[in-house]
N, C-alpha and C. Protein backbone atom coordinates (compact mmCIF):
# COMPACT_ATOMS: atom_id res chain seq x y z
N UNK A 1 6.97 -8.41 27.64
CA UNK A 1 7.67 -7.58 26.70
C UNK A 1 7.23 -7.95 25.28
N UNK A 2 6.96 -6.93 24.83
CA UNK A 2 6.37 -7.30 22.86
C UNK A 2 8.41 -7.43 22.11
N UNK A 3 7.87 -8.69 21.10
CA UNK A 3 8.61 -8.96 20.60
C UNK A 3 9.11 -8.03 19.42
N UNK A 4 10.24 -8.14 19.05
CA UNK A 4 10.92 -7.22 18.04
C UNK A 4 9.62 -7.45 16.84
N UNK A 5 9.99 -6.35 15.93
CA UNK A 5 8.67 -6.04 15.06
C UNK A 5 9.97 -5.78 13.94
N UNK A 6 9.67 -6.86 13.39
CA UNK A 6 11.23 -6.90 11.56
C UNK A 6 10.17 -6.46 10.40
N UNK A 7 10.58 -5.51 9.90
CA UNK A 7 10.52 -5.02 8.73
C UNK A 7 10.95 -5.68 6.94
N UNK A 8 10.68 -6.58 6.61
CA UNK A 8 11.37 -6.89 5.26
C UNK A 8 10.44 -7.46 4.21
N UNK A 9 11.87 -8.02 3.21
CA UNK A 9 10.85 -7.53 1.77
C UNK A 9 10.28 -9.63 1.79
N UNK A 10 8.61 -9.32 1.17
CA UNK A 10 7.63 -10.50 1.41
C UNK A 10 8.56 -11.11 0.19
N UNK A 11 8.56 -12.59 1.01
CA UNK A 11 8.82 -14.06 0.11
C UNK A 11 7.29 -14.62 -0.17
N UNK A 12 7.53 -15.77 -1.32
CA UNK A 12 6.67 -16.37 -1.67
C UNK A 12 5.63 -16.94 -0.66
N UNK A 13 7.00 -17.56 0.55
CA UNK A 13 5.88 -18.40 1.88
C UNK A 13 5.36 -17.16 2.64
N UNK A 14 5.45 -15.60 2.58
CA UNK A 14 4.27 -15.07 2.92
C UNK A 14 2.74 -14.93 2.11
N UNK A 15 2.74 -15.69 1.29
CA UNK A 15 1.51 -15.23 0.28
C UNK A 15 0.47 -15.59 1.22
N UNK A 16 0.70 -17.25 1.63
CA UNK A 16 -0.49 -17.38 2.47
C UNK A 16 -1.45 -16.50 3.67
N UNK A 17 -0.06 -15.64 4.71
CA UNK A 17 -0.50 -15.27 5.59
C UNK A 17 -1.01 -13.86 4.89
N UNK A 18 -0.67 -13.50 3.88
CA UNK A 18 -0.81 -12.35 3.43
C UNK A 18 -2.46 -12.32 2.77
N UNK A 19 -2.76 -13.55 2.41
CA UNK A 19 -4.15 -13.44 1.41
C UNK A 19 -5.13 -13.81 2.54
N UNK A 20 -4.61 -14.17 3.75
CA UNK A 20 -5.47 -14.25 4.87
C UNK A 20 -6.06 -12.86 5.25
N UNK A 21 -4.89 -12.28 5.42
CA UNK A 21 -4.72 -10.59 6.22
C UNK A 21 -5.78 -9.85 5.47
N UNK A 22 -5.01 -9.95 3.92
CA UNK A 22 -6.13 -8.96 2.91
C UNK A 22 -7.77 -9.44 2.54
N UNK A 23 -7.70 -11.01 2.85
CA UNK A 23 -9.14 -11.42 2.73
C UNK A 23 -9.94 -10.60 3.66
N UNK A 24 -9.68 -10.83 4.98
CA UNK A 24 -10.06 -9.94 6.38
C UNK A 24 -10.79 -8.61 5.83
N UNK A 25 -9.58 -8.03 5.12
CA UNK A 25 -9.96 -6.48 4.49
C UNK A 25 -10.99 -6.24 3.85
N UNK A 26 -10.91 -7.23 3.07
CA UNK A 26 -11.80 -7.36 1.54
C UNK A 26 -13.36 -7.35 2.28
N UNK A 27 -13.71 -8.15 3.34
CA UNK A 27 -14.89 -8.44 3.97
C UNK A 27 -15.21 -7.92 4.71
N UNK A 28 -14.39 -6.92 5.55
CA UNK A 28 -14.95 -6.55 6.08
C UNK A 28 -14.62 -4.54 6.09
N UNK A 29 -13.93 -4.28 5.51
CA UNK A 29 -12.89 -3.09 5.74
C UNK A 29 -13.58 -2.29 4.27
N UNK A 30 -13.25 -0.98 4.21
CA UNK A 30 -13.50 -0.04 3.13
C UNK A 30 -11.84 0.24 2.45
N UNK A 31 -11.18 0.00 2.92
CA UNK A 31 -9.48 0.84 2.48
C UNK A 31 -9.35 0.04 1.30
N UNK A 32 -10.11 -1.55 0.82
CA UNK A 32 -10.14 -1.76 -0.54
C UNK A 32 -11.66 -1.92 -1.31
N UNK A 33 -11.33 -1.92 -2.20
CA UNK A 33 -12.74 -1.94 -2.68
C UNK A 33 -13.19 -3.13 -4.11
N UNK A 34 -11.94 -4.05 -3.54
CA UNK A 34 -12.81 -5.41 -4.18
C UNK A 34 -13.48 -6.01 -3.21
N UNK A 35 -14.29 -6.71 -3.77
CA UNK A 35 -15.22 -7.58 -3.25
C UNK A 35 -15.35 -8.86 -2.99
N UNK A 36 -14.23 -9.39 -3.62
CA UNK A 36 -13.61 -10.95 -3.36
C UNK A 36 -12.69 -10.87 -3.51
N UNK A 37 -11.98 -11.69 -2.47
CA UNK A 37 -10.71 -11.50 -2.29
C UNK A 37 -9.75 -12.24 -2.97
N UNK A 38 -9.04 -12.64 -3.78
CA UNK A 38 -8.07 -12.94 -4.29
C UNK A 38 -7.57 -14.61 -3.24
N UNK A 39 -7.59 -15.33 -3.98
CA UNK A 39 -6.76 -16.45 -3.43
C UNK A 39 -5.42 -16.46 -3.16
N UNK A 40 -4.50 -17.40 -2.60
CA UNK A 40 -3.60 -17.23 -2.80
C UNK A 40 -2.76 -17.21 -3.62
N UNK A 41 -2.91 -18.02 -4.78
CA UNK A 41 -2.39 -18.18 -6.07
C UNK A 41 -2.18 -17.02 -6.86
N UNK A 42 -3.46 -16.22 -6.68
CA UNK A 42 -3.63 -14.70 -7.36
C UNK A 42 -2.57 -13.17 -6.68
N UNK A 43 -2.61 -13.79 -5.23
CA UNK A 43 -1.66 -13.10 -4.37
C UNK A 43 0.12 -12.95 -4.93
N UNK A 44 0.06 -14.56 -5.30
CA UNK A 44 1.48 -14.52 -5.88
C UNK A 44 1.37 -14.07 -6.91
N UNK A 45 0.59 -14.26 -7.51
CA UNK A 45 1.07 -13.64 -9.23
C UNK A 45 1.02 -12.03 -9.18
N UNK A 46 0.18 -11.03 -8.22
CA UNK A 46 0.62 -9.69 -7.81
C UNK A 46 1.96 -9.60 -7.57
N UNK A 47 2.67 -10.62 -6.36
CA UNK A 47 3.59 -9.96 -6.05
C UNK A 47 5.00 -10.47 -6.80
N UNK A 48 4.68 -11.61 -8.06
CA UNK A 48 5.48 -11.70 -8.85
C UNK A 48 5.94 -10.53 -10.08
N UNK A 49 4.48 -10.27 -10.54
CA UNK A 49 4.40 -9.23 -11.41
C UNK A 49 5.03 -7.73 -10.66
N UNK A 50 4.80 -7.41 -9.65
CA UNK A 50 5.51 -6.48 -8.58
C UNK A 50 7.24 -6.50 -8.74
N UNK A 51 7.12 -7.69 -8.55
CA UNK A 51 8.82 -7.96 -8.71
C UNK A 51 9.40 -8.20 -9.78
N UNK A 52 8.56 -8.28 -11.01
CA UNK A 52 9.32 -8.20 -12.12
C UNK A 52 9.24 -6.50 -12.89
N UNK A 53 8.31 -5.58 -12.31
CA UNK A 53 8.19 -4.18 -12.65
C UNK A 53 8.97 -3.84 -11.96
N UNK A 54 10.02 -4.39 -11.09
CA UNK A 54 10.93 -4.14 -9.77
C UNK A 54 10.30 -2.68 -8.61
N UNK A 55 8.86 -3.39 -8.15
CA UNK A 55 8.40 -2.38 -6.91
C UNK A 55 8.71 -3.71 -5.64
N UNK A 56 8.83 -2.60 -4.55
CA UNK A 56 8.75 -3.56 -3.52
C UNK A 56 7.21 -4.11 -2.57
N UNK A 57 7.28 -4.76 -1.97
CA UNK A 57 6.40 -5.85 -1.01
C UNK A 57 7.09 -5.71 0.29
N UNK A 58 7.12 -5.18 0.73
CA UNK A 58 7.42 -5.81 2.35
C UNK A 58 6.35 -6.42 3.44
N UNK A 59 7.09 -7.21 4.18
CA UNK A 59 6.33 -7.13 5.56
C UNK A 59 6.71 -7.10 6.49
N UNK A 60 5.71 -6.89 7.74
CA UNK A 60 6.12 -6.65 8.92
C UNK A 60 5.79 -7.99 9.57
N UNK A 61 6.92 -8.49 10.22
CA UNK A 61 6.50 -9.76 10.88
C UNK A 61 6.96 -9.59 12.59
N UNK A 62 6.52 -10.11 13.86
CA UNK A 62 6.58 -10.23 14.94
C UNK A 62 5.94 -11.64 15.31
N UNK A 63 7.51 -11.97 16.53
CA UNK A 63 7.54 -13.73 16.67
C UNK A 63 6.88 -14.83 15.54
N UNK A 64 7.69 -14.41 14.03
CA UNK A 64 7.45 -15.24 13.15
C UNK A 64 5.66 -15.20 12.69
N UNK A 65 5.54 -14.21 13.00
CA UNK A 65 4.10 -13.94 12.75
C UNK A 65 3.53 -12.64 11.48
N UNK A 66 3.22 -12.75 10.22
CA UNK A 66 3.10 -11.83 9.47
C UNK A 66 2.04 -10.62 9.99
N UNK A 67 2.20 -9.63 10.07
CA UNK A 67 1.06 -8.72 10.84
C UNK A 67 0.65 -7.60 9.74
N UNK A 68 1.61 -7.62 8.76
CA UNK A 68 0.78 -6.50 7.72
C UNK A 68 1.89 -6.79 6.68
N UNK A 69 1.64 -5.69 5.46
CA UNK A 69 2.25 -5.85 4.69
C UNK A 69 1.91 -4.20 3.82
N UNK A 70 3.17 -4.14 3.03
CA UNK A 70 3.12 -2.64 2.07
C UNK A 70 3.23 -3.44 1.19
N UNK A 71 2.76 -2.05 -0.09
CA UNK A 71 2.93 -2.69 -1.46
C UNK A 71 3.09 -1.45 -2.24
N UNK A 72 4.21 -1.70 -3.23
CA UNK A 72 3.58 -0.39 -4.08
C UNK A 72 3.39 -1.09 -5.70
N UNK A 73 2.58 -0.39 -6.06
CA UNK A 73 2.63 -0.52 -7.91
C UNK A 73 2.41 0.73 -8.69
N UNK A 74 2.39 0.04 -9.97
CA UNK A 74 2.69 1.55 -11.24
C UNK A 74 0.95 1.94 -10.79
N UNK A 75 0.60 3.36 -10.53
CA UNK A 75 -0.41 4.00 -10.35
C UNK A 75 -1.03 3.83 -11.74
N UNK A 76 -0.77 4.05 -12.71
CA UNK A 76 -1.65 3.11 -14.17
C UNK A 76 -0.60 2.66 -14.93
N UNK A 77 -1.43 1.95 -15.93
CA UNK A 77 -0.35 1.11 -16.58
C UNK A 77 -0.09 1.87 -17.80
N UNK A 78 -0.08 2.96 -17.94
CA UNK A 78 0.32 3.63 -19.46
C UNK A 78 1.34 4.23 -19.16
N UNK A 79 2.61 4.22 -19.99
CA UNK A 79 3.65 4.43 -19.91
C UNK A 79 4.51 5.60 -19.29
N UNK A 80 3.53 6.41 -19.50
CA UNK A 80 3.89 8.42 -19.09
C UNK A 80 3.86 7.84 -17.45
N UNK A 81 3.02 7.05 -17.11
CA UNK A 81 3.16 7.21 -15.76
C UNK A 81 3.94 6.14 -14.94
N UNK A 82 5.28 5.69 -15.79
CA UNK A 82 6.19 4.88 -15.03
C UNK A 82 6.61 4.90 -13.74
N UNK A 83 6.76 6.25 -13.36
CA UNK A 83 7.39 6.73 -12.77
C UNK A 83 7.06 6.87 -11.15
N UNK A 84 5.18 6.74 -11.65
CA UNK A 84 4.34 7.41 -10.15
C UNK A 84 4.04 5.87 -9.82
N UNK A 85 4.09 6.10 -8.53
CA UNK A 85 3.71 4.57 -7.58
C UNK A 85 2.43 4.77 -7.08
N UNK A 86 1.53 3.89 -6.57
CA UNK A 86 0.13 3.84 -5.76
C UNK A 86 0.63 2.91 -4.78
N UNK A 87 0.69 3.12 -3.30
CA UNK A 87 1.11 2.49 -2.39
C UNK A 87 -0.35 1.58 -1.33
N UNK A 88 -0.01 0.86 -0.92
CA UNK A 88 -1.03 -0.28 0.01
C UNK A 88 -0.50 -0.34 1.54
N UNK A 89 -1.25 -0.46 2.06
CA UNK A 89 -1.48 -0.68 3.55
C UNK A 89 -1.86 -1.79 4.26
N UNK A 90 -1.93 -2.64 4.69
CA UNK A 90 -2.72 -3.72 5.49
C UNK A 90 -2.41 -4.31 6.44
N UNK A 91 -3.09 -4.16 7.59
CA UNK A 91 -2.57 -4.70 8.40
C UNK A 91 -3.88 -5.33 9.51
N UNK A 92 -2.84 -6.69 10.26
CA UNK A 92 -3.74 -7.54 11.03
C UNK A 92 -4.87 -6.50 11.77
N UNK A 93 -5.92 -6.63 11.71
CA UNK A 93 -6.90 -6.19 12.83
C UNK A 93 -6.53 -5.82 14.48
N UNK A 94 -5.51 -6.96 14.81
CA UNK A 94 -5.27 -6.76 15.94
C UNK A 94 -3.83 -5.73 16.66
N UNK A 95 -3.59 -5.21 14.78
CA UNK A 95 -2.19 -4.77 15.23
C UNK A 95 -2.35 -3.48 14.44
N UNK A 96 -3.87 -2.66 14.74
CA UNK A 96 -3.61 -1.56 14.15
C UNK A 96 -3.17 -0.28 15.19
N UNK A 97 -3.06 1.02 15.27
CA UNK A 97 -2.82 1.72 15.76
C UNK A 97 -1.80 1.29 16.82
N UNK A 98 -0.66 0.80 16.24
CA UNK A 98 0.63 0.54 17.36
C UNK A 98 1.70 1.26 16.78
N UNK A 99 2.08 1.67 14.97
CA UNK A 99 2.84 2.46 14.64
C UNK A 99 3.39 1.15 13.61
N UNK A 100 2.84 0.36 13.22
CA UNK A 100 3.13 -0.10 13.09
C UNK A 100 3.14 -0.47 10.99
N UNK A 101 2.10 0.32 10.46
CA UNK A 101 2.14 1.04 9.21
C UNK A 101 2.91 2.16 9.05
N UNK A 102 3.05 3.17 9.78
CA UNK A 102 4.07 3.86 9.82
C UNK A 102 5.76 3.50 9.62
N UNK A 103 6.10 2.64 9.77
CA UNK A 103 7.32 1.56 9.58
C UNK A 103 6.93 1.17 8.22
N UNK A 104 5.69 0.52 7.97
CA UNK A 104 5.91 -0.05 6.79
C UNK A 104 5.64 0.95 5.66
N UNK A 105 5.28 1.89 5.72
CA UNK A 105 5.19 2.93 4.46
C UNK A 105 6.53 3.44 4.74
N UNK A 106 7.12 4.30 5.54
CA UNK A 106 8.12 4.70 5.36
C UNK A 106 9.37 3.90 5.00
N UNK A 107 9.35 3.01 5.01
CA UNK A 107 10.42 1.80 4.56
C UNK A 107 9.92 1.81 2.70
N UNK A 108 8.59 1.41 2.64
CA UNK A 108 8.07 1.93 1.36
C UNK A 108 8.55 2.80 0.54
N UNK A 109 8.39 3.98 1.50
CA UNK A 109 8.72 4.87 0.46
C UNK A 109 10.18 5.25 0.03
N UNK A 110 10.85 5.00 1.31
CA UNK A 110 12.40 5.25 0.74
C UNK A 110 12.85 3.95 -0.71
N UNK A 111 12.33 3.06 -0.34
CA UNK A 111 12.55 2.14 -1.42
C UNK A 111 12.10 2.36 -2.73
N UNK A 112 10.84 2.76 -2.78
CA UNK A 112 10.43 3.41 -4.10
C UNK A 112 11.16 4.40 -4.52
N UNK A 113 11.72 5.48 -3.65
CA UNK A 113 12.53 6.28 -3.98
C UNK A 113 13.76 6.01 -4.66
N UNK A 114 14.17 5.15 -3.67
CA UNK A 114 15.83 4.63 -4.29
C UNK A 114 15.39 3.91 -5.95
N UNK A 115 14.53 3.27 -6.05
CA UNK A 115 14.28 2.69 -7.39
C UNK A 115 13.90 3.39 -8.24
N UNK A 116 14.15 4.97 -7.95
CA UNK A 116 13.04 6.08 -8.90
C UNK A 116 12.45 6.78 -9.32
N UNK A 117 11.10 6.20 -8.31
CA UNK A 117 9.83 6.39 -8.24
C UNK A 117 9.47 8.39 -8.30
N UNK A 118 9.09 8.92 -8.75
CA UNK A 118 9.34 10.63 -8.41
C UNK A 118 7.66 10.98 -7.56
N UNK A 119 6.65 9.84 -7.47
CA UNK A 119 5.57 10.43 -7.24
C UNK A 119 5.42 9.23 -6.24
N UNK A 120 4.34 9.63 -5.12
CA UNK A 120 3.54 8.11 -4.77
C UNK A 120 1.74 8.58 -4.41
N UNK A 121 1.45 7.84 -4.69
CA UNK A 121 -0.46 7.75 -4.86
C UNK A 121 -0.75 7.56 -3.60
N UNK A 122 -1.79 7.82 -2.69
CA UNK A 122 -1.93 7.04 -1.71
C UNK A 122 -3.38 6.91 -2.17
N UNK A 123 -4.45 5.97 -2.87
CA UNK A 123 -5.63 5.91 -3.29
C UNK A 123 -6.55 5.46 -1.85
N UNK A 124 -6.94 6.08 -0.52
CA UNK A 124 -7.90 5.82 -0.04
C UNK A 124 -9.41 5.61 -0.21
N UNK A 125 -9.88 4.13 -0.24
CA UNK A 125 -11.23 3.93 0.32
C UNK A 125 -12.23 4.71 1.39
N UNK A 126 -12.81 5.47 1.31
CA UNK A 126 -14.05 5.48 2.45
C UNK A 126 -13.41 6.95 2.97
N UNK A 127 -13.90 8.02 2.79
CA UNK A 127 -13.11 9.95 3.32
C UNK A 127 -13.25 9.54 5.18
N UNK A 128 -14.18 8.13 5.40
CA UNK A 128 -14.03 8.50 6.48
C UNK A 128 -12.76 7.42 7.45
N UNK A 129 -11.91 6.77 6.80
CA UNK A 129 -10.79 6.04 7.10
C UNK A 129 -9.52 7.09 7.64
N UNK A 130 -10.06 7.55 8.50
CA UNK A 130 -9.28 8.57 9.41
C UNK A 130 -7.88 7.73 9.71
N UNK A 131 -7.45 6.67 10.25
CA UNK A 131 -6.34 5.85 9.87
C UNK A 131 -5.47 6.14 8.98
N UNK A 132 -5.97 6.05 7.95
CA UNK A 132 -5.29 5.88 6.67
C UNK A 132 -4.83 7.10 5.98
N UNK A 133 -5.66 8.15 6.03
CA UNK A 133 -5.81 9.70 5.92
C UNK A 133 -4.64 10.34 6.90
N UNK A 134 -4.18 9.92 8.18
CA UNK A 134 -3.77 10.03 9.42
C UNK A 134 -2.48 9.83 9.25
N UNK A 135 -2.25 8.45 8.61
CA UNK A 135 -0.84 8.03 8.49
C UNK A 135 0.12 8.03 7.21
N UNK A 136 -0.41 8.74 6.32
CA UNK A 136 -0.58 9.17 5.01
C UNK A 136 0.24 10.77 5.14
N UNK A 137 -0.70 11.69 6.05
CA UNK A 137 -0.74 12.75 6.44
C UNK A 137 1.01 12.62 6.78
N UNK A 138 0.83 11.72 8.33
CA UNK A 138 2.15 12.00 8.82
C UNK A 138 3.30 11.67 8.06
N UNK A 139 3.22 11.08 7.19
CA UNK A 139 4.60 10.81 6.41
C UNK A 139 4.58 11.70 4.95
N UNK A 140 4.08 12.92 5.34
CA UNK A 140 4.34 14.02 3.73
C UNK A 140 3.25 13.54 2.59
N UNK A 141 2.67 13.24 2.81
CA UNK A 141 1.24 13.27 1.56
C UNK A 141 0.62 14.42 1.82
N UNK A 142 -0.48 14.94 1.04
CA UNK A 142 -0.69 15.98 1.06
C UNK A 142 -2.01 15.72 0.25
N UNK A 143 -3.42 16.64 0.21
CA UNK A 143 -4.54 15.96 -0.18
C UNK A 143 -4.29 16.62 -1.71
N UNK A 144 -4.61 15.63 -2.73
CA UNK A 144 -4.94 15.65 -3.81
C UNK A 144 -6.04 15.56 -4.74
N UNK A 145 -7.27 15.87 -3.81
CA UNK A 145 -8.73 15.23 -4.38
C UNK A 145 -9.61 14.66 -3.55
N UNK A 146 -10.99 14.57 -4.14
CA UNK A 146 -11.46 13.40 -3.15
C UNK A 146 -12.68 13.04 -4.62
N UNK A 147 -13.03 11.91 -4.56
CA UNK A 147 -14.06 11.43 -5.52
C UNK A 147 -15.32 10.59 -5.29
N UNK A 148 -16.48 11.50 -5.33
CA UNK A 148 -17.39 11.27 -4.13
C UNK A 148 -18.58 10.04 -4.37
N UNK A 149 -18.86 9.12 -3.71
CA UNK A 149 -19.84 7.71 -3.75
C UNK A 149 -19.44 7.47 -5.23
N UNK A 150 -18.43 6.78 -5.65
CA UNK A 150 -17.39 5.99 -6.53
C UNK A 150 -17.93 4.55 -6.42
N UNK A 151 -18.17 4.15 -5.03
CA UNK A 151 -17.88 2.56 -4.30
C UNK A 151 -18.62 2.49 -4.00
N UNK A 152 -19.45 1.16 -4.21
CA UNK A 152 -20.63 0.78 -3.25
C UNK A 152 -20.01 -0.60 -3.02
N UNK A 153 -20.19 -0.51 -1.55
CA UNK A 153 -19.46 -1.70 -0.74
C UNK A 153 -20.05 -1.60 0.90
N UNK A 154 -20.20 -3.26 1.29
CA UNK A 154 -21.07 -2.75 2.82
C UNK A 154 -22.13 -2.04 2.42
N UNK A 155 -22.86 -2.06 1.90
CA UNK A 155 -24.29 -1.78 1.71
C UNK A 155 -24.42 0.38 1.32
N UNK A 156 -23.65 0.48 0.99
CA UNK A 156 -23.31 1.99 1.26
C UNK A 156 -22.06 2.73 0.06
N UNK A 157 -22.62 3.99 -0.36
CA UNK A 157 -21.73 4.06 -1.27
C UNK A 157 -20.35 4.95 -0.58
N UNK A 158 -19.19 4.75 -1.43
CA UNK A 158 -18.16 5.09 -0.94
C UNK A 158 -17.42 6.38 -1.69
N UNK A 159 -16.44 6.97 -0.80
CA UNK A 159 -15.53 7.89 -1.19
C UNK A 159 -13.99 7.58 -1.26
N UNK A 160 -13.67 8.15 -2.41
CA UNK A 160 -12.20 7.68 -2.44
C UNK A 160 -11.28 9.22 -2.44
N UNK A 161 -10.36 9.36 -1.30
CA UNK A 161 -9.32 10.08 -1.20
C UNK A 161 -8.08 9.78 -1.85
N UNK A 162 -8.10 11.11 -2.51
CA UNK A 162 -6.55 10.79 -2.85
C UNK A 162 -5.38 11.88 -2.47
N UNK A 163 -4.33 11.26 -2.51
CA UNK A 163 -3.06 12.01 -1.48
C UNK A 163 -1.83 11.73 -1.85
N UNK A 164 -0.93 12.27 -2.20
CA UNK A 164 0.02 12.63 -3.20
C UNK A 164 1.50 13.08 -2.33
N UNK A 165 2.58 12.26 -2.04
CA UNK A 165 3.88 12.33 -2.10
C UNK A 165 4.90 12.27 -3.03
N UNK A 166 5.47 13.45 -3.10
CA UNK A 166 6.80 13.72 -3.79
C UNK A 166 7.70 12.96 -3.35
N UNK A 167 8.86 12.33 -4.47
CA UNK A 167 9.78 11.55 -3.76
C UNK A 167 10.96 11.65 -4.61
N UNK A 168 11.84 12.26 -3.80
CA UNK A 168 13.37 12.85 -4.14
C UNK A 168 12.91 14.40 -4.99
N UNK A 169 13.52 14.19 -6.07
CA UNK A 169 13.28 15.86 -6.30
C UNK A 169 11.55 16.03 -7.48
N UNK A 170 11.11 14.56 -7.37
CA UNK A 170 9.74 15.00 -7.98
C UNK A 170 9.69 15.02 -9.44
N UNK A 171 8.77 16.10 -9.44
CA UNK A 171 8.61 16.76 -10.77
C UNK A 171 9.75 17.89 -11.23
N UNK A 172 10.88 18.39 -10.32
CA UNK A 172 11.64 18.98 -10.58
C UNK A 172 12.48 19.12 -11.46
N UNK A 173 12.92 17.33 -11.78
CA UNK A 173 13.71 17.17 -12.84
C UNK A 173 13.55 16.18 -13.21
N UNK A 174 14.06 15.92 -14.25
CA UNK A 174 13.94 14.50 -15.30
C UNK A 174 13.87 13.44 -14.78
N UNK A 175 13.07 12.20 -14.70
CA UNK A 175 13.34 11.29 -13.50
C UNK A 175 15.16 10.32 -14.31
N UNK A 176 14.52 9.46 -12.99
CA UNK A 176 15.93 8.45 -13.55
C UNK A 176 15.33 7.52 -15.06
N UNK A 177 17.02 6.88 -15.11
CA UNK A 177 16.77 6.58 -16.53
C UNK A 177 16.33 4.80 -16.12
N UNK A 178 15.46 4.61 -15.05
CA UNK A 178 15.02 3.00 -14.73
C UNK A 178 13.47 2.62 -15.60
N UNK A 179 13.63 2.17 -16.37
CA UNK A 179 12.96 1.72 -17.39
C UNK A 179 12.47 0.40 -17.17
């Protein structure tokens, strides 16, 4: 029997398993597109700075084991765009296609919501990360673009998708007053 799969928001003692997970990415994966991966030290200071712009971090852990993690942040840092989030994905190699990003974005996104948020980014690596495009799709994104050999990474240049969720009433009305 697979063990319960907990959903919650990342502490400091996940940085480690977390800069493991995303190193993985960094070397071998297109969904980011740095090229060295961040230590752990650098990990925390993301998800400090995260938590002092008050976005959330979660992760997904099973039998005390970190297996992925969400993230969201301010989609740029100029002020007009407080409001819009750019959300992250990552997860262990061995624990993809179980449903198991699906949990962690949608937990994502209601949280960004409750804090706000009226937009969310989904910035995909590589048009051909059918995954990511896939699970994006299923939770109300909608395509917003695509921006073509941007990335050269893995020996090959890259495409970046982008995909766009509304969250609560949007652009409809004034957002909240969370500053």
């Amino acid at each position: 029997m697979t063990p319960p799969l907990l959903i919650r928001a990342c502490l400091p003692g996940d940085i480690p398993a977390l800069s493991g997970l995303y190193a993985w990415h960094v070397a071998h994966g297109t969904g980011t597109f740095e090229l060295d991966a961040p230590d752990a030290r650098q990990m925390a200071v993301r998800l400090e700075q995260a938590d002092e712009q008050g976005w959330p971090w979660l992760v997904a852990e099973r039998a005390s084991r970190v297996i992925g993690y969400a993230c969201a942040q301010p989609f740029r840092p100029r002020l007009a765009f407080r409001h819009c989030v750019e959300d992250s994905v990552y997860l262990a190699p061995d624990c993809q296609r179980q449903g198991i990003g699906r949990l962690l974005l949608a937990e994502l996104i209601a949280q960004c919501e409750a804090r706000g948020a009226t937009q969310m980014i989904a910035v995909i690596g590589d048009a051909a990360n059918a995954g990511s495009i896939c699970l994006h799709r299923a939770l109300g994104f909608v395509p917003a673009g695509q921006l073509s050999g941007v990335g050269w990474k893995l020996e090959r240049w890259l495409d970046v998708v982008l995909m766009q969720r509304r969250l609560g009433l949007g652009a409809e009305s004034a957002p909240s007053q969370k500053e």
